[in-house]
C-alpha atoms as a PDB file:
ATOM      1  CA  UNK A   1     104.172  79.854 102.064  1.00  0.00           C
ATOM      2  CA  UNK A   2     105.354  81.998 104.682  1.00  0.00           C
ATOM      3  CA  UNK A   3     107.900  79.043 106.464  1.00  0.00           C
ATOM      4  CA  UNK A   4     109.042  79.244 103.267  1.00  0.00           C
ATOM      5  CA  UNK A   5     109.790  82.429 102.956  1.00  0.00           C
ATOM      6  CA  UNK A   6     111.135  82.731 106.557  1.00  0.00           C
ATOM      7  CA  UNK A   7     113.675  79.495 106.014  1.00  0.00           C
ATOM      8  CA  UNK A   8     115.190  81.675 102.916  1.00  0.00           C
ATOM      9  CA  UNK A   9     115.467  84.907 105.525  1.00  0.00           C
ATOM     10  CA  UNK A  10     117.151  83.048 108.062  1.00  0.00           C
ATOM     11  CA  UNK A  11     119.345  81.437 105.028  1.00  0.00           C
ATOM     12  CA  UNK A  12     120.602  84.893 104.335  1.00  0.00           C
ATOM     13  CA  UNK A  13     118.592  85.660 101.529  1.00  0.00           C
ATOM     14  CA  UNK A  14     116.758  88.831 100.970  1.00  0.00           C
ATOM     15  CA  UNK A  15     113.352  88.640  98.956  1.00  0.00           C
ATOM     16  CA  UNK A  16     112.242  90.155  95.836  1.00  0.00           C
ATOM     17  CA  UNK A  17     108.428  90.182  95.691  1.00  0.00           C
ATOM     18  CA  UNK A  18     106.817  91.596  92.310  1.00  0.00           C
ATOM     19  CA  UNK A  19     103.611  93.126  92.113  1.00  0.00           C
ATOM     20  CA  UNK A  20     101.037  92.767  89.454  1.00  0.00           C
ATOM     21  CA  UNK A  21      98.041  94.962  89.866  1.00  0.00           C
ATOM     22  CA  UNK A  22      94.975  92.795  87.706  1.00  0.00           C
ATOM     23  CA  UNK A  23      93.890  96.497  86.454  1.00  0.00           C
ATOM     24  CA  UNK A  24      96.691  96.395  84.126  1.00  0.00           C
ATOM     25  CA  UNK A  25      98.436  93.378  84.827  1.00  0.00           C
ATOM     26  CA  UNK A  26     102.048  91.945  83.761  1.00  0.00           C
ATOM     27  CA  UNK A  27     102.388  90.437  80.809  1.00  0.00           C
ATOM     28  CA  UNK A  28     103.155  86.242  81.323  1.00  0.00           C
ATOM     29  CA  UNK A  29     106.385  86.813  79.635  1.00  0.00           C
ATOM     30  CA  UNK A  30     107.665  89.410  82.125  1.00  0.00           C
ATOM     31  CA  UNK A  31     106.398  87.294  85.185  1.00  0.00           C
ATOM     32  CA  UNK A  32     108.541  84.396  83.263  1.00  0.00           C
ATOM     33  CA  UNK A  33     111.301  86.559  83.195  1.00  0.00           C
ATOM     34  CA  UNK A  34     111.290  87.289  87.184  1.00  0.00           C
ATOM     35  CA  UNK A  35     110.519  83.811  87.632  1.00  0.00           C
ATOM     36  CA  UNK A  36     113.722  83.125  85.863  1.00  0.00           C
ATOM     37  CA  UNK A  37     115.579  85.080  87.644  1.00  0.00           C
ATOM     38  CA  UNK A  38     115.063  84.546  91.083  1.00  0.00           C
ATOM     39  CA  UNK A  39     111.826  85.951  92.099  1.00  0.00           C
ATOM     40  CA  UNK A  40     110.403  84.945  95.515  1.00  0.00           C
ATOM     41  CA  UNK A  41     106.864  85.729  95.283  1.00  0.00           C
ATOM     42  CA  UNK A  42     104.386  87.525  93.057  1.00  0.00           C
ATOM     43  CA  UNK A  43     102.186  90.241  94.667  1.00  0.00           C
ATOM     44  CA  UNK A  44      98.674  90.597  92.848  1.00  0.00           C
ATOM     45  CA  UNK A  45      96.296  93.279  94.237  1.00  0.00           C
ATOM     46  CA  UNK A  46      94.894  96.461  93.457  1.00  0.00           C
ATOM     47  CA  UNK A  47      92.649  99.553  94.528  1.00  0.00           C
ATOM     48  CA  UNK A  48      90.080  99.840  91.895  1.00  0.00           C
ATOM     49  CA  UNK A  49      87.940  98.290  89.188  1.00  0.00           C
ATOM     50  CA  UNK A  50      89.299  94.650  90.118  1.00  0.00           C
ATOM     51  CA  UNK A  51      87.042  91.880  90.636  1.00  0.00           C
ATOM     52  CA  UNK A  52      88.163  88.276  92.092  1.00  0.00           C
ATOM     53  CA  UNK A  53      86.896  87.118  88.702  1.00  0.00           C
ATOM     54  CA  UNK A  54      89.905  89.370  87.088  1.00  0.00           C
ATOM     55  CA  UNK A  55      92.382  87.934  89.347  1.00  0.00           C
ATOM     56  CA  UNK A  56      91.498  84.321  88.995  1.00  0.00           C
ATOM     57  CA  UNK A  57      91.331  84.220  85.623  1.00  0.00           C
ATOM     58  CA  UNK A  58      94.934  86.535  85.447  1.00  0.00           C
ATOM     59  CA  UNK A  59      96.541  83.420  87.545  1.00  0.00           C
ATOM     60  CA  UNK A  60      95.359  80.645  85.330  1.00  0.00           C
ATOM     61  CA  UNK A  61      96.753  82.246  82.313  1.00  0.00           C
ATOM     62  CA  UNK A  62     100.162  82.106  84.819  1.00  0.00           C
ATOM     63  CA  UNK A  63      99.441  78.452  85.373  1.00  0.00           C
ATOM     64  CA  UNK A  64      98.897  77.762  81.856  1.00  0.00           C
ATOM     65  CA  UNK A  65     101.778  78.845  80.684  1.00  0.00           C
ATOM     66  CA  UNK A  66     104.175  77.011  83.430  1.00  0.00           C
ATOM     67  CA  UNK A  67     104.516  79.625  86.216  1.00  0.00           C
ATOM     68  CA  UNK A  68     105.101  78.426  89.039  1.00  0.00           C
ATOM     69  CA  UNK A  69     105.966  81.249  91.091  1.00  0.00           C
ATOM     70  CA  UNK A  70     104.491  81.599  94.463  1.00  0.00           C
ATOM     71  CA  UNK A  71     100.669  84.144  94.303  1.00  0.00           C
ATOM     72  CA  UNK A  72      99.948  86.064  97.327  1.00  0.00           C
ATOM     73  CA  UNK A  73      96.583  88.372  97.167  1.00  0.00           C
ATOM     74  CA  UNK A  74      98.217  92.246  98.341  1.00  0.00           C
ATOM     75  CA  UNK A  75      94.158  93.057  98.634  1.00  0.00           C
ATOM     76  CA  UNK A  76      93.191  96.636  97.457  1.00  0.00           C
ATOM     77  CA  UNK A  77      90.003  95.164  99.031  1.00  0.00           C
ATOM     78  CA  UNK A  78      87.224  92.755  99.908  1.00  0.00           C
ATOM     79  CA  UNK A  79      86.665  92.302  95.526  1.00  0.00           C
ATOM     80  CA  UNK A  80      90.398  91.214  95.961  1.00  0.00           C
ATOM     81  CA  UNK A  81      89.862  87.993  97.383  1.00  0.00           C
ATOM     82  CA  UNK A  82      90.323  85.338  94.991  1.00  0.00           C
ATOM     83  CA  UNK A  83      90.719  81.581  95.445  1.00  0.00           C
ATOM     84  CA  UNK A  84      93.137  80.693  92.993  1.00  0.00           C
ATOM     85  CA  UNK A  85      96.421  82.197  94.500  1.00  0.00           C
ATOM     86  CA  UNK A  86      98.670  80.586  97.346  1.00  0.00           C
ATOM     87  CA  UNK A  87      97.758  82.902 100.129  1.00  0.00           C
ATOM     88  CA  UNK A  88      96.860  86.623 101.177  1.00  0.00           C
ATOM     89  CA  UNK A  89      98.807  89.348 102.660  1.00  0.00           C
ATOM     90  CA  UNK A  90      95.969  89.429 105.748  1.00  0.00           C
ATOM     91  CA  UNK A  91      96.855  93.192 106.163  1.00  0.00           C
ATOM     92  CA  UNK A  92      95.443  96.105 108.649  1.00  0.00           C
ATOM     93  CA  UNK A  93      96.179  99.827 107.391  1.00  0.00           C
ATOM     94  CA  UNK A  94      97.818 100.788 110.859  1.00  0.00           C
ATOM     95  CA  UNK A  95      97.592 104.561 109.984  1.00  0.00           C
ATOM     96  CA  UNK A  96      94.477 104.686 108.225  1.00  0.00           C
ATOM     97  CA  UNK A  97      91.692 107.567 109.836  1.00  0.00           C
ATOM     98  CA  UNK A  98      88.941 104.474 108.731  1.00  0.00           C
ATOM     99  CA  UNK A  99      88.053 102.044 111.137  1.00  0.00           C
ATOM    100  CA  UNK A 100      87.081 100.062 108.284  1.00  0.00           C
ATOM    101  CA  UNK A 101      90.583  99.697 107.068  1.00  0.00           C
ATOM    102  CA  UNK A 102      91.731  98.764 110.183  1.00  0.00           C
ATOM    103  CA  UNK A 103      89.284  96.115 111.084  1.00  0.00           C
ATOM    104  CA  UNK A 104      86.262  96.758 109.363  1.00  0.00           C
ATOM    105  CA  UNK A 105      87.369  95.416 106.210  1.00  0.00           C
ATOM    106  CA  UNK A 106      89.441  92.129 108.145  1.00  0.00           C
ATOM    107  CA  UNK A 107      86.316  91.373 109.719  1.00  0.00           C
ATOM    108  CA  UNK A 108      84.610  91.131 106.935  1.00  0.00           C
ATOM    109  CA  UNK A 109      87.191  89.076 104.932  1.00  0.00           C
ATOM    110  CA  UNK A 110      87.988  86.526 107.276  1.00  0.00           C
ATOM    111  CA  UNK A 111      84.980  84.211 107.105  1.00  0.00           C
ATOM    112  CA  UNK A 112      85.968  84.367 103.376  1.00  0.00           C
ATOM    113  CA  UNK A 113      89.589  83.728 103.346  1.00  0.00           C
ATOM    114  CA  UNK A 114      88.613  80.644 105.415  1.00  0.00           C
ATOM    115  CA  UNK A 115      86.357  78.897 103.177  1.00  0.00           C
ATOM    116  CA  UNK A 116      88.434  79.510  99.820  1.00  0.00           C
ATOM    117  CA  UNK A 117      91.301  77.893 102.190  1.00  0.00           C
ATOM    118  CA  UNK A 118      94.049  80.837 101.687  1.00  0.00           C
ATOM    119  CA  UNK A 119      97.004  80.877 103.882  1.00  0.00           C
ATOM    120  CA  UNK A 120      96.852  84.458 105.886  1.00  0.00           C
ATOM    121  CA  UNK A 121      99.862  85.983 106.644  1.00  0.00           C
ATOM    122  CA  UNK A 122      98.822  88.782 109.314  1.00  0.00           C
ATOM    123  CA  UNK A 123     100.688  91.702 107.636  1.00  0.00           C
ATOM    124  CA  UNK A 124     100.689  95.562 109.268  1.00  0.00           C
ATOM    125  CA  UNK A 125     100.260  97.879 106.550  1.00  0.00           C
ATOM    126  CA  UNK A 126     102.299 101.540 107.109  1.00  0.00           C
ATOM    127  CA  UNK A 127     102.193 104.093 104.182  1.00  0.00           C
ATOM    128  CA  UNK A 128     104.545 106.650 104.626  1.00  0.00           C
ATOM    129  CA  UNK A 129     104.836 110.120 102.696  1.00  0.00           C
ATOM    130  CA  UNK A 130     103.601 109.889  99.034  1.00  0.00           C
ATOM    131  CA  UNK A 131     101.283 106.894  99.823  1.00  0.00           C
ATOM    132  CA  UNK A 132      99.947 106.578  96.019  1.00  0.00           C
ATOM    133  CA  UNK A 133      96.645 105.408  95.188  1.00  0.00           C
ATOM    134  CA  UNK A 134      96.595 103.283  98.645  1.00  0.00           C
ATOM    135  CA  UNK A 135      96.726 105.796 100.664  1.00  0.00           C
ATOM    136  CA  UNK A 136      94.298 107.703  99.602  1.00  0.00           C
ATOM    137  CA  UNK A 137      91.891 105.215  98.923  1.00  0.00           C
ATOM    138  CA  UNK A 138      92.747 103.691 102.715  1.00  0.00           C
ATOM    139  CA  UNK A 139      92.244 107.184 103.987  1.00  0.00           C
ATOM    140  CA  UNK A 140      95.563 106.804 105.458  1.00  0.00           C
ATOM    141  CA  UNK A 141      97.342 109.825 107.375  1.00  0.00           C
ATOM    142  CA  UNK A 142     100.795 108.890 106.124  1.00  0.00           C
ATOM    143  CA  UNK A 143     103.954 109.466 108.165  1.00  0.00           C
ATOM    144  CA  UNK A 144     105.806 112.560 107.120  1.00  0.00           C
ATOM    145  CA  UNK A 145     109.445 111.749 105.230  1.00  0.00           C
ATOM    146  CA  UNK A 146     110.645 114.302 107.858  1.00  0.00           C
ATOM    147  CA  UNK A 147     109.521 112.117 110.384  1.00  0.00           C
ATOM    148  CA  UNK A 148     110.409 108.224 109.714  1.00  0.00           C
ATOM    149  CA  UNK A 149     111.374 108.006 113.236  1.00  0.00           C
ATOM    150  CA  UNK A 150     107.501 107.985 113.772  1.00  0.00           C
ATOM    151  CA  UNK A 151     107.409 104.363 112.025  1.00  0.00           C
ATOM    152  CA  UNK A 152     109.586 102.712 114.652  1.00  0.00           C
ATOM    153  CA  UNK A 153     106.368 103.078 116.845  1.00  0.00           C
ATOM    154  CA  UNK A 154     103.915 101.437 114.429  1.00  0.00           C
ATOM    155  CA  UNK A 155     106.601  98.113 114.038  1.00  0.00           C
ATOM    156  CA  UNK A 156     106.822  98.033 117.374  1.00  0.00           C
ATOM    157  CA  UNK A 157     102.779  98.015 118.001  1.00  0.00           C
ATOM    158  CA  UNK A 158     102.675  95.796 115.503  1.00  0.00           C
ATOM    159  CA  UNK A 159     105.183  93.157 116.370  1.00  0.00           C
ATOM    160  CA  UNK A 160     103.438  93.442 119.978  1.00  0.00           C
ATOM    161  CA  UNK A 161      99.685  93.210 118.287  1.00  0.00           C
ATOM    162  CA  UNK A 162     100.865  89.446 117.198  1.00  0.00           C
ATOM    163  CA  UNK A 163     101.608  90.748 113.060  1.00  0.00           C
ATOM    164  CA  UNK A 164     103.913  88.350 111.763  1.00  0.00           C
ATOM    165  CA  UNK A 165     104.767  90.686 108.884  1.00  0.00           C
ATOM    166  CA  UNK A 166     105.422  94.770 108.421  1.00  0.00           C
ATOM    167  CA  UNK A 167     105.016  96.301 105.168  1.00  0.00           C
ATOM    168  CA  UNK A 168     106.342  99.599 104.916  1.00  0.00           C
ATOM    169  CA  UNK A 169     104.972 101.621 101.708  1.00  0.00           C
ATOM    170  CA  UNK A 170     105.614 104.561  99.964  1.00  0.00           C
ATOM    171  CA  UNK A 171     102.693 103.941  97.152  1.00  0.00           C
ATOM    172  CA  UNK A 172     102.895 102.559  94.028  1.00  0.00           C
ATOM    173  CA  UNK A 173     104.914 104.998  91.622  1.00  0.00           C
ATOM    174  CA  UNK A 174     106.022 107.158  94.414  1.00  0.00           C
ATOM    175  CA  UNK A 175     108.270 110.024  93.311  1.00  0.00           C
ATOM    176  CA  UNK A 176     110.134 110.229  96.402  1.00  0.00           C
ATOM    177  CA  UNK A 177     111.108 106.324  97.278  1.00  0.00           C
ATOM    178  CA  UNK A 178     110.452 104.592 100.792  1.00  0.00           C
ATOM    179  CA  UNK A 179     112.832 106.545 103.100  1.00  0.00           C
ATOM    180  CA  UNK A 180     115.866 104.548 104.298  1.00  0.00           C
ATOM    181  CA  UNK A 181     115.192 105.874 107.864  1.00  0.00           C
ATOM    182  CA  UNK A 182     111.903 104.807 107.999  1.00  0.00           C
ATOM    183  CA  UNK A 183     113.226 101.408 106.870  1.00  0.00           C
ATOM    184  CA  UNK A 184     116.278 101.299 109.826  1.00  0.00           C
ATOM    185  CA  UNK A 185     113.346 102.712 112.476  1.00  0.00           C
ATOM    186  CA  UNK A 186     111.351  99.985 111.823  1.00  0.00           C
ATOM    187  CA  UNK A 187     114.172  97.383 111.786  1.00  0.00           C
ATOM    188  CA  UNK A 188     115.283  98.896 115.250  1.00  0.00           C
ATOM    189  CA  UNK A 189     111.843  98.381 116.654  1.00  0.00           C
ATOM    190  CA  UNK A 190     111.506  94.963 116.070  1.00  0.00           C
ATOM    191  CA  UNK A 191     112.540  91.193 116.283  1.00  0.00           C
ATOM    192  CA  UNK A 192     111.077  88.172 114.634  1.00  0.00           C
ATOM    193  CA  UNK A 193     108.843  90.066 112.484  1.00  0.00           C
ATOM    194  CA  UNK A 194     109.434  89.665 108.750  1.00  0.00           C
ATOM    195  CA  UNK A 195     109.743  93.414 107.438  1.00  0.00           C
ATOM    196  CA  UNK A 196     108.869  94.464 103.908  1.00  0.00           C
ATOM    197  CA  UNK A 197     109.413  98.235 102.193  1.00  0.00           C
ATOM    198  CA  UNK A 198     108.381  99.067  98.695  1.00  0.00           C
ATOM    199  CA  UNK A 199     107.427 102.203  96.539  1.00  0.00           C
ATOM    200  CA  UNK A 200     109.079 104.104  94.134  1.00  0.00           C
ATOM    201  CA  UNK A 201     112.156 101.636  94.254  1.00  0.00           C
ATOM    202  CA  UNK A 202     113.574 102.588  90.933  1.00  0.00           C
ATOM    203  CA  UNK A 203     117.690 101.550  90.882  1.00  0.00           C
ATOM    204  CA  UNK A 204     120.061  98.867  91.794  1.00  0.00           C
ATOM    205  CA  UNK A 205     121.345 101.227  94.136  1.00  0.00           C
ATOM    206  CA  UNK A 206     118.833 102.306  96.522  1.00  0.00           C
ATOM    207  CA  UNK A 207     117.175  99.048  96.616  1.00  0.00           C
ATOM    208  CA  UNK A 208     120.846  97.418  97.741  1.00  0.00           C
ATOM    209  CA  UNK A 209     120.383 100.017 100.767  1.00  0.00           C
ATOM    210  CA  UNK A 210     116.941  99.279 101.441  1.00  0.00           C
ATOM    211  CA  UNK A 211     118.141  95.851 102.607  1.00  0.00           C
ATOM    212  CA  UNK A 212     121.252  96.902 104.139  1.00  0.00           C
ATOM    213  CA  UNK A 213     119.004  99.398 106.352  1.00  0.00           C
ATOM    214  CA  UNK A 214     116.946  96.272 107.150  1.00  0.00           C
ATOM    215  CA  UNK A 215     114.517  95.049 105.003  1.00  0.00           C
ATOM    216  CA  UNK A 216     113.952  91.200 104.480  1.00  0.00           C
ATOM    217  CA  UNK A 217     112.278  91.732 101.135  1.00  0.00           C
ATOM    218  CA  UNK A 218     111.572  94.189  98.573  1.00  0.00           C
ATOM    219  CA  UNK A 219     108.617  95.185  96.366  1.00  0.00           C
ATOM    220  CA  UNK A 220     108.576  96.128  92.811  1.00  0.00           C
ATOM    221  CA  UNK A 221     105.613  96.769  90.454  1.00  0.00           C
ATOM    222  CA  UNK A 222     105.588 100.213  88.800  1.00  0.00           C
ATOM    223  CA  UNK A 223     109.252  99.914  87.533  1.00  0.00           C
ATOM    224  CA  UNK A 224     108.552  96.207  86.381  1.00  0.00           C
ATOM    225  CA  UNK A 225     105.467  97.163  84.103  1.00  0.00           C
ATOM    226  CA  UNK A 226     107.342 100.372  82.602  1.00  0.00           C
ATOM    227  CA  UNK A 227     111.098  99.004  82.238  1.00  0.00           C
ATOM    228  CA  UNK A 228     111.242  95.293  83.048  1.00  0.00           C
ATOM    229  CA  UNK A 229     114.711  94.999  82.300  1.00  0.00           C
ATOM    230  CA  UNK A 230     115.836  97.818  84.801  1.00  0.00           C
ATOM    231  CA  UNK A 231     113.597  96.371  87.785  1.00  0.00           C
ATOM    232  CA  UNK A 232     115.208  92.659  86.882  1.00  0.00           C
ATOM    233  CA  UNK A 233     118.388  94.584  88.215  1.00  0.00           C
ATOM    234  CA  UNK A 234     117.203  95.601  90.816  1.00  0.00           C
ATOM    235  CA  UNK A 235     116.207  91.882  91.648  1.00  0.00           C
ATOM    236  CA  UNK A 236     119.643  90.657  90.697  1.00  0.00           C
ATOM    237  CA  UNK A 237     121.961  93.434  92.636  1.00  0.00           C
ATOM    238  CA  UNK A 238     119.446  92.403  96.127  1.00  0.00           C
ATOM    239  CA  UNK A 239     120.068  88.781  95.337  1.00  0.00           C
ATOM    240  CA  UNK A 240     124.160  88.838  94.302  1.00  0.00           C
ATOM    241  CA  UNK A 241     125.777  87.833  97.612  1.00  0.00           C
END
């Protein structure tokens, strides 16, 4: 899963990742419909009243009708593991106040993730701003907007920690989107290390200058539930050459 998605980065290709939360999850036609149009990955994960019951039986009604789109687990939590998708975002909350967030909850997992056989992809999780549900639940202390240059620092200890992946966050449904700064600081900061920014991505636009500031991918999941047809857009304007 993730050579995969690192042969179509070094191809050139920026990646759209959608995100289903199994609370109140995509319909299969919508999924079909970013399927259809170029969609890397889909992103299922959420911060409350999920069970790894909800998400299994949300993929096989995928499977059953055809999709084939790649599943990674973006775990709200330990009741987020399931064995049915392709792999798991294997994340630490970098600026979390919790120790449990930031190795508590890995510790945990990992045993787990083992024995159901999912591919982790070590992933640094930095909410910045808004943070959403995520961040609160995570107990995060987010960066300030005012101060994206503060995320350079967490990529950086991150890439040097041995994560293979940044995710930079806003929060799902952010009014104020991931900062463009905070996206170019982290860029700056690092090499090899595949770098993801999502949150209150809502137009063509900005999402266009969230990967020309440096992003290798791109999350939408709020927009795609409310206005499918707007975030497909979005996927198309990151994926026109």
């Amino acid at each position: 899963m993730e050579s995969s998605l690192r042969r179509k980065v070094e191809a050139g290709e920026k990646l759209f990742f959608l995100l289903s939360d199994p609370e109140k999850p995509l319909e299969v036609d919508t999924v079909v419909q970013f399927e259809e149009s170029g969609a890397d990955a889909l992103l299922i994960g959420g911060s409350l009243n999920v069970t790894p019951y909800d998400i299994d039986e949300y993929i096989s009604s995928l499977r059953a009708e055809g999709v084939k789109l790649p599943i990674i687990l973006f775990p709200g939590g330990l009741n987020n593991i399931a064995k049915s998708a392709d792999a798991i975002l294997f994340m630490s909350l970098l600026n979390s106040l919790d120790p449990y967030w930031l190795i508590g909850a890995q510790v945990s997992a990992a045993m787990l993730v083992k024995r159901l056989g999912l591919e982790a992809i070590p992933t640094a999780y930095i909410i910045i701003g808004h943070g959403g549900a995520a961040g609160h639940i995570g107990r995060a202390q987010p960066v300030p907007l005012e101060n994206a240059y503060i995320v350079a620092a967490y990529a950086a200890a991150a890439e040097l920690l041995g994560f293979r992946a940044i995710y930079v966050e806003a929060g799902s449904g952010s009014p104020t989107p991931v900062p463009l700064d905070a996206v170019k600081h982290a860029r700056a900061a690092i090499e090899d290390t595949l770098l993801i920014a999502g949150g209150g991505i809502k137009t063509p636009e900005y999402a266009k200058n969230v990967v020309e500031s440096g992003a290798d991918a791109i999350v939408v999941g709020t927009l795609a539930e409310k206005n499918p047809g707007e975030a497909i857009k979005i996927l198309e304007a990151i994926k026109r050459k």
